[in-house]
Protein backbone atom coordinates (compact mmCIF):
# COMPACT_ATOMS: atom_id res chain seq x y z
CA UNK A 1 149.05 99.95 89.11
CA UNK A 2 147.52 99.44 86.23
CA UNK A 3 150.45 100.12 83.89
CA UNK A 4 152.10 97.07 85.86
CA UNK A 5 148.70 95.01 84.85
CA UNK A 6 148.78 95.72 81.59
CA UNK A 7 152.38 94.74 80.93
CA UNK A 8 151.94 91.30 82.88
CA UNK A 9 149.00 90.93 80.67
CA UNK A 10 151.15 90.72 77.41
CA UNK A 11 152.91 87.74 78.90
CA UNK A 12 150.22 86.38 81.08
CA UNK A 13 146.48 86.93 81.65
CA UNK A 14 145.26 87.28 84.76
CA UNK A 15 141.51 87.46 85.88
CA UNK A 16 140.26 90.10 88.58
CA UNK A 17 140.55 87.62 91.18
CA UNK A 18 143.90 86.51 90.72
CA UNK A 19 145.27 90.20 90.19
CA UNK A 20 143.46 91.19 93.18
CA UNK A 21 145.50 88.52 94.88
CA UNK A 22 149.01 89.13 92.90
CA UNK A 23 148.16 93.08 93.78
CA UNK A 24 147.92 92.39 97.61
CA UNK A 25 151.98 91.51 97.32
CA UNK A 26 152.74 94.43 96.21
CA UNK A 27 153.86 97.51 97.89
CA UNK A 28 153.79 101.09 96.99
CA UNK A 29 157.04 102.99 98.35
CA UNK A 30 157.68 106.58 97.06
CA UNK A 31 161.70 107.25 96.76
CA UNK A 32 163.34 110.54 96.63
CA UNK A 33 165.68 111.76 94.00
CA UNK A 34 169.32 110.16 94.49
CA UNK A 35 167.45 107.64 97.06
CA UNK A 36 169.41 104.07 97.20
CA UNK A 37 167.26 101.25 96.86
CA UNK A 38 170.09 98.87 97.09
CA UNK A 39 173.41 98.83 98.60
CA UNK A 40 176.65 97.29 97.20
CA UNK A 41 176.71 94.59 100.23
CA UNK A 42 173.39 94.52 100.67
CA UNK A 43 171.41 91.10 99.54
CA UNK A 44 168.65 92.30 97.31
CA UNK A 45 165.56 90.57 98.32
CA UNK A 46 162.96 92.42 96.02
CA UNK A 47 161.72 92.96 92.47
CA UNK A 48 160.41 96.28 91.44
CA UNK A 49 158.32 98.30 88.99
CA UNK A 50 159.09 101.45 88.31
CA UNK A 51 155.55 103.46 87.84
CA UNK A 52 156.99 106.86 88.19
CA UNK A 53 161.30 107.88 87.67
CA UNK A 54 164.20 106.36 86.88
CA UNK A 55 167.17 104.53 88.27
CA UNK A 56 170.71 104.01 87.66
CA UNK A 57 172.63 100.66 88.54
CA UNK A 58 176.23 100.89 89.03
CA UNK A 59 178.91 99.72 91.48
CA UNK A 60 182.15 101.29 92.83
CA UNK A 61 185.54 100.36 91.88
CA UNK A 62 188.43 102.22 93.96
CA UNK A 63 185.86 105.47 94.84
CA UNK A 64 185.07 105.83 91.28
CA UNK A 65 181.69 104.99 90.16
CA UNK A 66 181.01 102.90 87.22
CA UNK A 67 176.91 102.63 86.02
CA UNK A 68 176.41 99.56 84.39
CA UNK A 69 172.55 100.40 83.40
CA UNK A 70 169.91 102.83 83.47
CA UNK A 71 166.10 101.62 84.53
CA UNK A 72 162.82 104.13 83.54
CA UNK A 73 159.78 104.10 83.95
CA UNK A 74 157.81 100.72 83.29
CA UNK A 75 160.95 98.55 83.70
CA UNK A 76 161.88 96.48 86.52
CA UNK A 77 164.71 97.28 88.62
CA UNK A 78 166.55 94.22 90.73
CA UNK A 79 169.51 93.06 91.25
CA UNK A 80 169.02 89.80 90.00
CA UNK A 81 172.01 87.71 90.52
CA UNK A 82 171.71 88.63 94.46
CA UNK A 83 168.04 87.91 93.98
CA UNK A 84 168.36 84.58 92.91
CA UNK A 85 171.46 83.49 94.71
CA UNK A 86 170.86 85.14 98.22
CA UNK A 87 174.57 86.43 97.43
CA UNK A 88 175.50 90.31 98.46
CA UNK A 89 174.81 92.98 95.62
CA UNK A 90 178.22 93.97 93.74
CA UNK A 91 176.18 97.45 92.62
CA UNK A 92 174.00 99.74 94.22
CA UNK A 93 170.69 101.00 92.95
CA UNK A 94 169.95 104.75 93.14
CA UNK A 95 167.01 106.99 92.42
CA UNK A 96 168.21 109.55 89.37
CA UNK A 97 164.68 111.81 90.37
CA UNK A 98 162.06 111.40 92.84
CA UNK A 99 160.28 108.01 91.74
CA UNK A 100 157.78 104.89 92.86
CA UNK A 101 157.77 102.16 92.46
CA UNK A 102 155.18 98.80 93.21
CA UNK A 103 157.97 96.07 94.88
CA UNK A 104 157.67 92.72 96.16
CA UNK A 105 160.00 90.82 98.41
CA UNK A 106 161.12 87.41 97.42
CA UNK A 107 159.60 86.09 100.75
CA UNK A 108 155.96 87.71 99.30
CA UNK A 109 156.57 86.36 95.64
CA UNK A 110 157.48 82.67 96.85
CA UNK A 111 154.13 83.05 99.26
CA UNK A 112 152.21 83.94 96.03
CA UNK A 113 153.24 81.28 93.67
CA UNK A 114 152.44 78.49 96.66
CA UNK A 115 149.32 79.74 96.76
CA UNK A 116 148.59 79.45 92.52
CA UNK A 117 146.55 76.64 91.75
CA UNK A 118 147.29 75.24 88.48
């Protein structure tokens, strides 16, 4: 967790307190090796950090798979578009080795940023 801390803290500083709180989102989930995260169909409700692994992105076009990106370890993994829009995922999200990840559901992360005071 504290890999995730210490990249939010190059973009914005958080005291003990309010990581403690930010932290509480989160959830730790351990995914094994070719693992799908996401499913082409699926809406992607979540943001992720990968502490451990790696990911490919990539959708299917007539049974053939096409990856459009790979994700490692201290990236973030989403499907945005589907994220933001609430639309189904064109591309599914697979673990490349066994991997975890610290995620948080939009339904956690629009809690969270209610609760901010500015």
């Amino acid at each position: 967790m504290e890999t995730l801390r210490i990249y939010f803290n190059k973009f914005l500083k958080l005291n003990d307190s309010e990581w403690k709180d930010f932290e509480s989102c989160l959830t730790k989930v351990n995914i094994s090796n070719k693992e799908q995260i996401l499913r082409q169909g699926e809406h992607c409700n979540f943001i992720a950090f990968i502490h451990e692994g790696s990911f490919r992105f990539y959708y299917d076009k007539n049974g053939e798979e096409k990856i459009t990106a790979f994700n490692f370890k201290g990236d973030f993994v989403s499907n945005y578009r589907s994220f933001l829009s609430g639309k189904p995922s064109d591309h599914f999200i697979e673990a490349m080795q066994d991997a975890v990840i610290y995620k948080i559901n939009l339904q956690e992360l629009i809690l969270y940023t209610i609760n901010i005071k500015i």
